[in-house]
C-alpha atoms as a PDB file:
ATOM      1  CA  UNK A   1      -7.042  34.984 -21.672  1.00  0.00           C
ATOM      2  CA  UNK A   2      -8.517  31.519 -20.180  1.00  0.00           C
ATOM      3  CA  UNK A   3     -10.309  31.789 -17.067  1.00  0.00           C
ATOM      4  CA  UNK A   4     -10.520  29.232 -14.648  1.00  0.00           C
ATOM      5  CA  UNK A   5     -13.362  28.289 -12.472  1.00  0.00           C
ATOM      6  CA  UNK A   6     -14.288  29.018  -9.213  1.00  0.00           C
ATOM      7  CA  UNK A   7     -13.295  25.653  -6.942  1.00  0.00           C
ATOM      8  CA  UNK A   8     -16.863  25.482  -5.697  1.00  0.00           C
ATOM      9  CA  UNK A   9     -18.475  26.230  -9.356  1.00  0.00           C
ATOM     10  CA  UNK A  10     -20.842  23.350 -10.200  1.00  0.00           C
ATOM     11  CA  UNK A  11     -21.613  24.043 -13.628  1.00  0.00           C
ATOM     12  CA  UNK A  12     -19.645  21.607 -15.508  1.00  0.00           C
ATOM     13  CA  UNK A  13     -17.029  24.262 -17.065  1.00  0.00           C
ATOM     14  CA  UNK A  14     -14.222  22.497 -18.402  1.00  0.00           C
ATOM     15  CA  UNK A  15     -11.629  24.477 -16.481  1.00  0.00           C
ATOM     16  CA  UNK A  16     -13.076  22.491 -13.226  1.00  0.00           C
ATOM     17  CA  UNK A  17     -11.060  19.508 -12.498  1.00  0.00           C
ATOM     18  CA  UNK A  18     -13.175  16.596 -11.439  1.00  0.00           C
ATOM     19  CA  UNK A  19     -12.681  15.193  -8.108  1.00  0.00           C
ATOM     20  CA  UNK A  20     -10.130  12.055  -9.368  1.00  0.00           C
ATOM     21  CA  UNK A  21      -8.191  14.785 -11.543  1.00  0.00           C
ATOM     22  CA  UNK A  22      -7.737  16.921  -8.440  1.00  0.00           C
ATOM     23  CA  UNK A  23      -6.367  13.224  -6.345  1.00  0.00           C
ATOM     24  CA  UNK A  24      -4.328  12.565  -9.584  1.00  0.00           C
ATOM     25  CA  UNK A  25      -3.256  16.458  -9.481  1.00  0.00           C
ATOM     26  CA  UNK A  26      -1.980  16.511  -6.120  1.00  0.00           C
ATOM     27  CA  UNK A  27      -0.224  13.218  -6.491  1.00  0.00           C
ATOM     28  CA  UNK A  28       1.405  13.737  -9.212  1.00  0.00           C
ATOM     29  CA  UNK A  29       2.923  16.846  -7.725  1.00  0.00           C
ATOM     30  CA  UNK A  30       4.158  15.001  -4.554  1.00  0.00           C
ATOM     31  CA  UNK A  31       5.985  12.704  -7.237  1.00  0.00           C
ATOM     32  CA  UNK A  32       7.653  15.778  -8.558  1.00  0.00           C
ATOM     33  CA  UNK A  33       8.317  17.038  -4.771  1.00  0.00           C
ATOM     34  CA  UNK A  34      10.222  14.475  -4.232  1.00  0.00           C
ATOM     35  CA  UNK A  35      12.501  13.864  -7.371  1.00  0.00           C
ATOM     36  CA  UNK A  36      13.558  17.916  -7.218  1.00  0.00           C
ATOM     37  CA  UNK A  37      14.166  17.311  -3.220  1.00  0.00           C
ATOM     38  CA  UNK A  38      15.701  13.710  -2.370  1.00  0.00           C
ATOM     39  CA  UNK A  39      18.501  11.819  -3.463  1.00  0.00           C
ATOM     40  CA  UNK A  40      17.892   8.535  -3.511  1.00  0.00           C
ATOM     41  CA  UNK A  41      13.937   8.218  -2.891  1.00  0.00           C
ATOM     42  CA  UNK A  42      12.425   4.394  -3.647  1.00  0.00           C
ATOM     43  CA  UNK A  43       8.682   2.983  -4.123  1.00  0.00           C
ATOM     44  CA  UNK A  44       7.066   0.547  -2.078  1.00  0.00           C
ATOM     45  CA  UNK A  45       5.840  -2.061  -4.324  1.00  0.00           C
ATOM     46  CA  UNK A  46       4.033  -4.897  -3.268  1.00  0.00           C
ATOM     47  CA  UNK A  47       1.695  -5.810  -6.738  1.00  0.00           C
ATOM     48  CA  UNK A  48      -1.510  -4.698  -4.223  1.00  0.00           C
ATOM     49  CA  UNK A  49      -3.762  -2.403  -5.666  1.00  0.00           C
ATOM     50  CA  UNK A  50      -2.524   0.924  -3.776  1.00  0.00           C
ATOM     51  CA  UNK A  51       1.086   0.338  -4.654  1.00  0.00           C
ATOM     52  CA  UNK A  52      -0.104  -0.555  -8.588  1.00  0.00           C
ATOM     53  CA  UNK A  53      -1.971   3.114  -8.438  1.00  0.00           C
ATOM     54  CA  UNK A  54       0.879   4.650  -7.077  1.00  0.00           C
ATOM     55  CA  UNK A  55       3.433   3.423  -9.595  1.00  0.00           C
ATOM     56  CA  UNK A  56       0.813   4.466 -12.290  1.00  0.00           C
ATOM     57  CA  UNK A  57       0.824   8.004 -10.858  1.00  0.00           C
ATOM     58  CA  UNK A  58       4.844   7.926 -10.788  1.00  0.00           C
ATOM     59  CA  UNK A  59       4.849   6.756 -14.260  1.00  0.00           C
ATOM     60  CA  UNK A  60       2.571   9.559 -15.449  1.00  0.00           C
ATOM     61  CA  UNK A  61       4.370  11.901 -13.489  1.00  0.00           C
ATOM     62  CA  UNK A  62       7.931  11.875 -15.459  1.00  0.00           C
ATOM     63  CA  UNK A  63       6.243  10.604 -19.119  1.00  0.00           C
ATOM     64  CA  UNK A  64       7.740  10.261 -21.629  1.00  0.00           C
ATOM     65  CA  UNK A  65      11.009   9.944 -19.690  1.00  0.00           C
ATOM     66  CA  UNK A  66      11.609   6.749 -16.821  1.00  0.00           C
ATOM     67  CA  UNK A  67      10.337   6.862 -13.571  1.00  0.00           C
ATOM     68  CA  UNK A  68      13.471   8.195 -11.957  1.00  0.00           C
ATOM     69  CA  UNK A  69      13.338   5.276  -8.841  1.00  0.00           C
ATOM     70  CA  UNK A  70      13.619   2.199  -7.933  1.00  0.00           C
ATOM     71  CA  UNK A  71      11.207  -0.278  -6.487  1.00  0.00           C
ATOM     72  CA  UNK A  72      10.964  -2.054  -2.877  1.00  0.00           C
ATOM     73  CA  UNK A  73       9.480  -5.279  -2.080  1.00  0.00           C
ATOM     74  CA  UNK A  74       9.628  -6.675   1.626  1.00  0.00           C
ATOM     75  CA  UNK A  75       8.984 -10.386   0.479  1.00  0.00           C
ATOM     76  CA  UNK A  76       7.148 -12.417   4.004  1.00  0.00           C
ATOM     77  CA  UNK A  77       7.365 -15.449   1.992  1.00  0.00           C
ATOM     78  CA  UNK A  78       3.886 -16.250   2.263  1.00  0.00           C
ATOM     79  CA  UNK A  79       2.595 -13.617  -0.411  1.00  0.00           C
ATOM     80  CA  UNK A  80      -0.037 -14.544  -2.456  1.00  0.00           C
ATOM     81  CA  UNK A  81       1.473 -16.302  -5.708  1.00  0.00           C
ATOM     82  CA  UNK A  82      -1.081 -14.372  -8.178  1.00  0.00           C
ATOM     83  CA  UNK A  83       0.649 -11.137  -6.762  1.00  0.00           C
ATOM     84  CA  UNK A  84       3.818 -12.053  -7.018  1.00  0.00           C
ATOM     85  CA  UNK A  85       3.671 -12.974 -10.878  1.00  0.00           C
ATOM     86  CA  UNK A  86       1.587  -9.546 -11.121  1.00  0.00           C
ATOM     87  CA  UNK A  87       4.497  -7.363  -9.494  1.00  0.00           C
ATOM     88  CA  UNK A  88       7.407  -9.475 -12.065  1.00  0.00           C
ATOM     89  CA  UNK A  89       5.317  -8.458 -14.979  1.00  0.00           C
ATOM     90  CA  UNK A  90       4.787  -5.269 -14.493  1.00  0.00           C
ATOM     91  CA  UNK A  91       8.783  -5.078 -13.636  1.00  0.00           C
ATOM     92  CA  UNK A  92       9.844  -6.409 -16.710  1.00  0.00           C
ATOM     93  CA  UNK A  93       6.806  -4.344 -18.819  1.00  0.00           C
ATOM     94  CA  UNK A  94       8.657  -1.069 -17.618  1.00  0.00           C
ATOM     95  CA  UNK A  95      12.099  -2.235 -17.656  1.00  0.00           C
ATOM     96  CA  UNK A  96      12.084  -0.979 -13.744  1.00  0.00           C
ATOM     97  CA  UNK A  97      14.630  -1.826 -11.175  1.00  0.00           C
ATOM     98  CA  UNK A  98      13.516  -4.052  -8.256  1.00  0.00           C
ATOM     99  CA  UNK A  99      15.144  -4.911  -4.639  1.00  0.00           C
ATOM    100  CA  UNK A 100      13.822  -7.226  -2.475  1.00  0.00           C
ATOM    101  CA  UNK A 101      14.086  -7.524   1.184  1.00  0.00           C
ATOM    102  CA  UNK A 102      13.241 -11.258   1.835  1.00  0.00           C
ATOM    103  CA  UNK A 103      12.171 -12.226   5.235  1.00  0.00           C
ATOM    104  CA  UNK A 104      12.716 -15.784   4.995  1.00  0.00           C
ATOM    105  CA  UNK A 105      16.577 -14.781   4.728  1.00  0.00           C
ATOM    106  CA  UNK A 106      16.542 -12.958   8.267  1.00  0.00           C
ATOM    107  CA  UNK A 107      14.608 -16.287   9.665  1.00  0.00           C
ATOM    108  CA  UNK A 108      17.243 -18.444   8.022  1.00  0.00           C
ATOM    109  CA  UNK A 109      20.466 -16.416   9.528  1.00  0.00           C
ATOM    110  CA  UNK A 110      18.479 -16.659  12.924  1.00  0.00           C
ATOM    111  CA  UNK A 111      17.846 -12.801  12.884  1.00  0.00           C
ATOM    112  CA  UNK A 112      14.152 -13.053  13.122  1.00  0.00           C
ATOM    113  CA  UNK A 113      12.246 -15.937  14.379  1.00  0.00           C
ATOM    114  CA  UNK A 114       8.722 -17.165  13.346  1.00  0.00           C
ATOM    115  CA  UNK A 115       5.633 -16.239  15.196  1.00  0.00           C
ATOM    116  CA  UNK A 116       3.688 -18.709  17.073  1.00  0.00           C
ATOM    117  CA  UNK A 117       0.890 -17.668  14.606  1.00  0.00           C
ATOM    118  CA  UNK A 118       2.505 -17.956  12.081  1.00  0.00           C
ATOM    119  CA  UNK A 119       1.858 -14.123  10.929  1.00  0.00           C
ATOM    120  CA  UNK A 120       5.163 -12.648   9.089  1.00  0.00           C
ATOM    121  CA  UNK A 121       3.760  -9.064   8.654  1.00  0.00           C
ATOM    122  CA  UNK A 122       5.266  -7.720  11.739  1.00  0.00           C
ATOM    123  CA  UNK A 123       8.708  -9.092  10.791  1.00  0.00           C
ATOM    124  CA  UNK A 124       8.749  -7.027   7.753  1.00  0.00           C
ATOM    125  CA  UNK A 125       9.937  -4.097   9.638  1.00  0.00           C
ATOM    126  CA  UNK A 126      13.673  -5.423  10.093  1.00  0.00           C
ATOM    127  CA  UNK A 127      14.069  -6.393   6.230  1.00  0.00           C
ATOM    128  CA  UNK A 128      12.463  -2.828   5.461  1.00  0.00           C
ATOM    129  CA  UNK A 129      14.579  -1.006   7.624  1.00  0.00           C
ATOM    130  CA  UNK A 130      17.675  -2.498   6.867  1.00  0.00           C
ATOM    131  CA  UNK A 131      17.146  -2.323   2.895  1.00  0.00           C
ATOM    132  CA  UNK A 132      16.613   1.532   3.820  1.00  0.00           C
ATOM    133  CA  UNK A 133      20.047   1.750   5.656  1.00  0.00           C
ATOM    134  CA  UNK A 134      21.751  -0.283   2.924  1.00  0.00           C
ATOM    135  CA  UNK A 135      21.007   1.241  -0.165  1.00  0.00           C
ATOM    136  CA  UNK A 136      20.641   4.969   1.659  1.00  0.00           C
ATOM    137  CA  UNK A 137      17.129   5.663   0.188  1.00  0.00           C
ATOM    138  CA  UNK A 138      16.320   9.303   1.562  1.00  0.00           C
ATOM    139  CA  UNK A 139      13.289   8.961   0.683  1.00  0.00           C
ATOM    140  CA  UNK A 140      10.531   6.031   0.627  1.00  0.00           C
ATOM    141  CA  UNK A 141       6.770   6.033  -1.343  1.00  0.00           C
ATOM    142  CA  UNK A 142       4.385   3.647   0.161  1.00  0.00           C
ATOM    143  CA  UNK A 143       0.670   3.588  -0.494  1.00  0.00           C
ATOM    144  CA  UNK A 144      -1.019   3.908   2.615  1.00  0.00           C
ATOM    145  CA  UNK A 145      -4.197   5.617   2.777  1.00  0.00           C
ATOM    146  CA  UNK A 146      -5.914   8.204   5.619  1.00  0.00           C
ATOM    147  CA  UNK A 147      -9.113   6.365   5.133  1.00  0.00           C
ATOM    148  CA  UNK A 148      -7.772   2.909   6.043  1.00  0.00           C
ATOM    149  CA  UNK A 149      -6.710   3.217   9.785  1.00  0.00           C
ATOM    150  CA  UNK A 150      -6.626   5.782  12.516  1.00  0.00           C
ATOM    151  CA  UNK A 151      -2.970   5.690  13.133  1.00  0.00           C
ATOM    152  CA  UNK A 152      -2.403   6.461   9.125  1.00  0.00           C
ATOM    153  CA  UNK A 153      -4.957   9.067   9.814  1.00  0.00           C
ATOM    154  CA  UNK A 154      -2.300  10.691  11.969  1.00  0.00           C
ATOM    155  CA  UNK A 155      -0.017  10.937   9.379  1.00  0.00           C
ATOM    156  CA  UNK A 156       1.350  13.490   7.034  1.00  0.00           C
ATOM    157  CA  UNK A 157       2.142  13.071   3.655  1.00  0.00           C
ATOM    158  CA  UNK A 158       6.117  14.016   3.865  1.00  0.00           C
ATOM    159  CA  UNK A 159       6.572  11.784   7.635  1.00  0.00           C
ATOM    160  CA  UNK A 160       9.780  12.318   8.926  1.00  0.00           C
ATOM    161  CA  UNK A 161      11.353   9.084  10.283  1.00  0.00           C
ATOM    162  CA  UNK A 162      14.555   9.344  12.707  1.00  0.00           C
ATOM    163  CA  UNK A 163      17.775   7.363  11.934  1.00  0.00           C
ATOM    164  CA  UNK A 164      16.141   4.531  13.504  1.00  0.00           C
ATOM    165  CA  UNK A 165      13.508   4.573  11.041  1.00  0.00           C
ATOM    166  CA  UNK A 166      10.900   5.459  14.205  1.00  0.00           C
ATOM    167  CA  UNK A 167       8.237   7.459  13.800  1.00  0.00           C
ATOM    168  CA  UNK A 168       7.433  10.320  16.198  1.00  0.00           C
ATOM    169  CA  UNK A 169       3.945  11.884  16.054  1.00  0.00           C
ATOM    170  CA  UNK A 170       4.617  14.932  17.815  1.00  0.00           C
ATOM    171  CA  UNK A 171       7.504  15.784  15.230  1.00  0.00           C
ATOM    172  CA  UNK A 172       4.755  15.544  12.585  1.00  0.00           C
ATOM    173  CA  UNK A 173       5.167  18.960  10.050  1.00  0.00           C
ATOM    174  CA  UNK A 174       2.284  21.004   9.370  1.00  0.00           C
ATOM    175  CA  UNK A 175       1.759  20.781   5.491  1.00  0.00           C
ATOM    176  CA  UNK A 176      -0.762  23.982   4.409  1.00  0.00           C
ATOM    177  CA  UNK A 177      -0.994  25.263   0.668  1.00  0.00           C
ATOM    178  CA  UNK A 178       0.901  22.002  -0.023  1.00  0.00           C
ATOM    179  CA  UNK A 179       4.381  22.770   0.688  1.00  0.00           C
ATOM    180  CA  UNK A 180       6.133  19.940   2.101  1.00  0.00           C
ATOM    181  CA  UNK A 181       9.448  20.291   4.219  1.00  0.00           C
ATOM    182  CA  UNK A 182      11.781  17.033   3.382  1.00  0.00           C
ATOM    183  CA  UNK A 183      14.368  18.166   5.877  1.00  0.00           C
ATOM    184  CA  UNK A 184      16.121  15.423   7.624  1.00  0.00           C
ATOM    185  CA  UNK A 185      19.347  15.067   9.366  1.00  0.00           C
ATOM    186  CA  UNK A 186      22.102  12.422   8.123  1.00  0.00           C
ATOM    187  CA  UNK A 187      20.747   8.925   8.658  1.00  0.00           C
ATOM    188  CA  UNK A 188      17.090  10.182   9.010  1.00  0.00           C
ATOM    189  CA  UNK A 189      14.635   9.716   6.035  1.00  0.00           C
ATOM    190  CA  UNK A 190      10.915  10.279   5.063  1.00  0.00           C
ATOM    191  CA  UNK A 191       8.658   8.653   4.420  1.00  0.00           C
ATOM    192  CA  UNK A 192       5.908  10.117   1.751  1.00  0.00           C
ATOM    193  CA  UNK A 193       2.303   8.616   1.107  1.00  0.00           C
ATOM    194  CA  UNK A 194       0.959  10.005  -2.514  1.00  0.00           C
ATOM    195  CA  UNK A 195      -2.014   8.659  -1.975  1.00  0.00           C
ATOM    196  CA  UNK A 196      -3.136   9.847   1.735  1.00  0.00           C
ATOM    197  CA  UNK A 197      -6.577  11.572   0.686  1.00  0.00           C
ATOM    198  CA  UNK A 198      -7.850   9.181  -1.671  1.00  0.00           C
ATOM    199  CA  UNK A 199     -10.200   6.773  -0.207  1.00  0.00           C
ATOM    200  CA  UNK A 200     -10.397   3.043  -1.533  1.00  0.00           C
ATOM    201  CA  UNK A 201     -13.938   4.249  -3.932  1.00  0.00           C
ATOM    202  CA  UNK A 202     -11.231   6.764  -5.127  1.00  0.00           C
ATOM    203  CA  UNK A 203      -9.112   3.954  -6.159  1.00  0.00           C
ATOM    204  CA  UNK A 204     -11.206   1.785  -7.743  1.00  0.00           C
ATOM    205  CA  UNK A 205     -12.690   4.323  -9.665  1.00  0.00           C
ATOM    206  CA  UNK A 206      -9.002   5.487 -10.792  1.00  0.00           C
ATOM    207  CA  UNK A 207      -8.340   2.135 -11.750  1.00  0.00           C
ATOM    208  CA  UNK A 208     -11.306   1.482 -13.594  1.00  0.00           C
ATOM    209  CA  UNK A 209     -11.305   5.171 -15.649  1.00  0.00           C
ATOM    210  CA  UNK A 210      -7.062   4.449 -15.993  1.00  0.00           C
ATOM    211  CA  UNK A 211      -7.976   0.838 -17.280  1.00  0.00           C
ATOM    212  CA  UNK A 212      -4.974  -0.547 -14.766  1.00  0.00           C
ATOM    213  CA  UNK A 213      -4.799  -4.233 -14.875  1.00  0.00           C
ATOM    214  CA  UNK A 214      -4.696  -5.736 -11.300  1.00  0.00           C
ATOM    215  CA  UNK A 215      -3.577  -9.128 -10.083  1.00  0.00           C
ATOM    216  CA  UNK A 216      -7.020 -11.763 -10.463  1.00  0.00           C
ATOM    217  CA  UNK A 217      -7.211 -12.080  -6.967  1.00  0.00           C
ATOM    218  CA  UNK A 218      -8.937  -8.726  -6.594  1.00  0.00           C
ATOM    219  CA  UNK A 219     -12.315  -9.914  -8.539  1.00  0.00           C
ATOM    220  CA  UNK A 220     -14.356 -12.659  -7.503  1.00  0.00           C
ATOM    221  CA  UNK A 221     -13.147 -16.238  -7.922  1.00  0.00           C
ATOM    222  CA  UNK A 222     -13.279 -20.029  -6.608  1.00  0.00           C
ATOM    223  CA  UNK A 223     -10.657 -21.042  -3.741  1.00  0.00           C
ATOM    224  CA  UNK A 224     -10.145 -22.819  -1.383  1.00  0.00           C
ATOM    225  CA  UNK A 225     -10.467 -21.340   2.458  1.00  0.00           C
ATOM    226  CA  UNK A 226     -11.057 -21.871   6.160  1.00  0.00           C
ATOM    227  CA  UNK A 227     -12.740 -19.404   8.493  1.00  0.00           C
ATOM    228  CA  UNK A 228     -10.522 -18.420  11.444  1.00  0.00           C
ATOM    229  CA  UNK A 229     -11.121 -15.169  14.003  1.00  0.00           C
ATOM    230  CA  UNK A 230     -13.899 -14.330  11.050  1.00  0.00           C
ATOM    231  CA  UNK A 231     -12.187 -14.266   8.276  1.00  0.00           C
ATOM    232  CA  UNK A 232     -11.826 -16.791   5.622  1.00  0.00           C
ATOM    233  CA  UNK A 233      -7.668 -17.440   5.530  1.00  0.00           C
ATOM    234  CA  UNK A 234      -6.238 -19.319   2.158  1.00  0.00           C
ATOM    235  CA  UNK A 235      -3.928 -22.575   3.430  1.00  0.00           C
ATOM    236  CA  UNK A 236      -0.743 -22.311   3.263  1.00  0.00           C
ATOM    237  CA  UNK A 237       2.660 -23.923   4.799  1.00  0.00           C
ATOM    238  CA  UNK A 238       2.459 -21.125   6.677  1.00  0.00           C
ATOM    239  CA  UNK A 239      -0.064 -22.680   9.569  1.00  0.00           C
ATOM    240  CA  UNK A 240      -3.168 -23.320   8.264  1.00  0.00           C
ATOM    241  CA  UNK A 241      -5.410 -25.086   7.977  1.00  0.00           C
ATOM    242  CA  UNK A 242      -4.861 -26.595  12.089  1.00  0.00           C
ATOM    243  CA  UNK A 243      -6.438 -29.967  12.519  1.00  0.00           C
ATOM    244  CA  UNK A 244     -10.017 -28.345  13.908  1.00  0.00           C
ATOM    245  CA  UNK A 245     -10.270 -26.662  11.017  1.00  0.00           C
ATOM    246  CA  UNK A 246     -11.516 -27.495   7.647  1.00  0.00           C
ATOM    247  CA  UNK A 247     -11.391 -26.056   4.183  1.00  0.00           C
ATOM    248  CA  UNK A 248     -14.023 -25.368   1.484  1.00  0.00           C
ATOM    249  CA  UNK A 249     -14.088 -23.968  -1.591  1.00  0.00           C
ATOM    250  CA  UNK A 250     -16.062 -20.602  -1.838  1.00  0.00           C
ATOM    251  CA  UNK A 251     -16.386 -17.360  -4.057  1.00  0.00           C
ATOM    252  CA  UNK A 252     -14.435 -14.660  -2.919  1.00  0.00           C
ATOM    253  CA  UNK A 253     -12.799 -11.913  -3.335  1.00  0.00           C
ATOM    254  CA  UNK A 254     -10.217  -9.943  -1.978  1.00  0.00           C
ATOM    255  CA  UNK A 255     -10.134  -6.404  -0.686  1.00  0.00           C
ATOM    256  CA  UNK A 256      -6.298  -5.926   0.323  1.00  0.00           C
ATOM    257  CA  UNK A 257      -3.206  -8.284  -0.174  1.00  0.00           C
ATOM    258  CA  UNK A 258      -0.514  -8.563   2.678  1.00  0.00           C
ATOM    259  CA  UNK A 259       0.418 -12.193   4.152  1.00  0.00           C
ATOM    260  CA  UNK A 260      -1.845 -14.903   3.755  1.00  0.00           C
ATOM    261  CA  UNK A 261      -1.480 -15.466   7.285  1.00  0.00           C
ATOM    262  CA  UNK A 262      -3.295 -12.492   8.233  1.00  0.00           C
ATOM    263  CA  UNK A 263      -5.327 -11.048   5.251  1.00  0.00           C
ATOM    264  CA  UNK A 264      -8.848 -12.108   5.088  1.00  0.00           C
ATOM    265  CA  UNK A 265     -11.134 -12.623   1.683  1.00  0.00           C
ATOM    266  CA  UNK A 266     -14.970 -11.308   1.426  1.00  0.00           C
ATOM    267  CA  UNK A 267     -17.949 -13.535   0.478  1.00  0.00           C
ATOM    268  CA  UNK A 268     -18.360 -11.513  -3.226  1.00  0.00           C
ATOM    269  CA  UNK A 269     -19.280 -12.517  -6.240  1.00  0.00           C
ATOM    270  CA  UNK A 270     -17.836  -8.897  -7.656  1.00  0.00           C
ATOM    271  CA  UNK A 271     -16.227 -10.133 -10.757  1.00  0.00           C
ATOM    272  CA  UNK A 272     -15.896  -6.773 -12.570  1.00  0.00           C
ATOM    273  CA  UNK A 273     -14.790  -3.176 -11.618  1.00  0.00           C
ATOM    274  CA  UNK A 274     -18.772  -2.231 -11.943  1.00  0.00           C
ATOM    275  CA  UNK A 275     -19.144  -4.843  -9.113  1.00  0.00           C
ATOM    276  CA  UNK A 276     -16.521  -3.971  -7.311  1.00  0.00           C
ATOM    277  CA  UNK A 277     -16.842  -0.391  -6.601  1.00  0.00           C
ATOM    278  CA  UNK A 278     -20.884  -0.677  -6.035  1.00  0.00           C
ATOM    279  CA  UNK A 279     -20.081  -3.565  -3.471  1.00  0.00           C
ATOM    280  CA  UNK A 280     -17.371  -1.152  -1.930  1.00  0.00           C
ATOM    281  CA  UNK A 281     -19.665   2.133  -1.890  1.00  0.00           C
ATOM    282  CA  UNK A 282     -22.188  -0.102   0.305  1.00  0.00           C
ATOM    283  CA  UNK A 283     -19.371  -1.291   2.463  1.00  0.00           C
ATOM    284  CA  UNK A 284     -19.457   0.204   5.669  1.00  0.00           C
ATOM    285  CA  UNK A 285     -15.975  -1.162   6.870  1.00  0.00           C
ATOM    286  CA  UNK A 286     -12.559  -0.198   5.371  1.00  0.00           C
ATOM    287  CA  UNK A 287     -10.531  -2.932   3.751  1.00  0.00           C
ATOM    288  CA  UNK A 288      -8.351  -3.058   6.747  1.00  0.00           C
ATOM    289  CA  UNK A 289     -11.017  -3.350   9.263  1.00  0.00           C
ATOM    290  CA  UNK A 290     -12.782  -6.365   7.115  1.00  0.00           C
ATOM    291  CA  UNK A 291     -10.361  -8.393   6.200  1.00  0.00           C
ATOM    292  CA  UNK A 292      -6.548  -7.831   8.027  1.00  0.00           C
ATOM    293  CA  UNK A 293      -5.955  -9.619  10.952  1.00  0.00           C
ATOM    294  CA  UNK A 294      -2.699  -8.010  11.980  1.00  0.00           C
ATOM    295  CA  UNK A 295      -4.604  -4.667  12.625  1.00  0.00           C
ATOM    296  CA  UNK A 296      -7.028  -6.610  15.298  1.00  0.00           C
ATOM    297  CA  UNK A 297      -4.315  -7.967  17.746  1.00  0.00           C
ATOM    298  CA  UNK A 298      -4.981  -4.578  19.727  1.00  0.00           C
ATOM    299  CA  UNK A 299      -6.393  -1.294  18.967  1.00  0.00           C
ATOM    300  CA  UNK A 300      -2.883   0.484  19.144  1.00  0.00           C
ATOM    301  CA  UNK A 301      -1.648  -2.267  16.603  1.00  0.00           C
ATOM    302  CA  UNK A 302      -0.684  -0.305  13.718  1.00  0.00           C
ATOM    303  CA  UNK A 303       0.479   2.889  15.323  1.00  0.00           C
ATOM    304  CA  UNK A 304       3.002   0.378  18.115  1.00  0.00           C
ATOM    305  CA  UNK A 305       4.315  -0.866  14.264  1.00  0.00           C
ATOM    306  CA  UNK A 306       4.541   2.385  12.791  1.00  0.00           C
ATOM    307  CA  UNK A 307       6.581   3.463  16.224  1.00  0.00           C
ATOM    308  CA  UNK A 308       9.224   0.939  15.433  1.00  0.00           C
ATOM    309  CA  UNK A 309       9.550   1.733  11.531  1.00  0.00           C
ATOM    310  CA  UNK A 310       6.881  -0.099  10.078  1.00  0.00           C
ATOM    311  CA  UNK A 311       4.318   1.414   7.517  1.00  0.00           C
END
């Protein structure tokens, strides 16, 4: 008869699961969740580092067969090109199915207009919600994290979104022993975040003991940048450089990926995962708070976007 260790023994049986087999254990079972309770559930793919875990996770989850969903990309048309090629490879490696909700489209039928900032992050909502409606996904995987930002700290891992794709936090379901309810009405859907108690150490570490490859824009390289509202922005046709400001070529890095417009790189000269994760278990500000400028335009930023069916 094998016996398994007590959860708080510390003496290195083998019947204890380390602390990244017990965030890969409990993923890996909301994968599972979801495929025995939805219909039509999709993952949020971006190529960013939390949406590359996440597919890793899904793809361990149902080995040797397919991952049994699709893929969803909300395209601002100002995503980082490095990314971009990252996410088509890894399509094409795993013969997966990919949608993409393009932004640019909804600006060019006159359905969403630009920003005066030239930020496209909060018109992803439209394209996401819509793509949601059309294809009836009951169910939608994104990668956000509890550690990141205080409104995704409010969040459960099965979040129930209305048929308006809204989110209510006082309809939030309490989720003890793990049991997650994915009741919704017709039209309603939910949204589920694998990855809610891992922290961005967690994920680096994953990465580096899974041996994931990530786009090259996570590890410390030469490019070109100008500092605006503290961060250094990459130019783009997007607004930037303006005419007061000037570009120069530094070494960076970069923590999170979104639209250039409004995701910031680090002064780092962290070219491997070693790097990396020392520089991030010294870092006393999350990923978001450093480097995303959408999350700064008021302290209720992210939770007014998650209101109106954002992520």
């Amino acid at each position: 008869m094998t016996t398994v260790a007590h959860p708080h023994d510390t003496t290195g049986s083998p019947f204890t699961l380390s602390h990244l087999d017990s965030l890969e254990s409990e993923s890996v079972h909301i994968f599972r969740e979801v495929a025995g309770e939805f219909e039509r559930p999709v993952i949020l793919f971006s190529g960013g580092k939390d949406s590359i875990v996440m597919l890793h996770l899904a793809l361990k989850a149902f080995a040797p067969a397919p991952v049994p969903f699709t893929l969803l990309h909300v395209d601002t048309g100002h995503n980082f090109p490095e990314v971009l090629a990252y996410r088509d490879r890894v399509v094409a490696a795993h013969g997966l199915r990919l949608h993409v909700a393009s932004v640019q489209e909804y600006i060019d039928a006159g359905t969403l207009r630009e920003r005066p900032d030239g930020t496209r992050n909060p018109l992803q909502t439209v394209p996401l919600t819509d793509a949601i409606r059309r294809h009836r996904f009951d169910a939608v995987f994104g990668g956000g994290r509890r550690d990141e930002e205080k409104a995704r700290a409010k969040e459960r891992v099965f979040s129930l979104r209305d048929e308006f794709s809204q989110w209510d936090p006082r309809r939030q379901r309490p989720e003890l022993w793990q049991l997650y309810n994915g009741r919704h009405a017709p039209g309603e859907h939910v949204r589920v975040f694998p990855l809610s108690n891992w922290t961005e150490l967690d994920v680096w570490q994953y990465i580096q003991r899974e041996r994931i490859e990530l786009p090259e824009i996570y590890f410390a390289h030469e490019r070109e940048v100008f500092r605006r509202d503290g961060m250094w922005l990459t130019a783009g046709d997007w607004g930037g450089p303006k005419d007061s400001e000037t570009t120069e070529k530094r070494l960076i890095r970069y923590r999170t990926v979104g639209d250039m417009s409004c995701t910031g790189a680090v002064d780092s000269g962290a070219a491997t995962l070693d790097a990396v994760i020392a520089e991030i278990a010294a870092s006393r500000l999350t990923e978001r708070g450093a480097t995303r400028a959408d999350d700064k335009l008021s302290e209720a930023a992210m939770e007014d976007r998650k209101r109106e069916g954002y992520f």
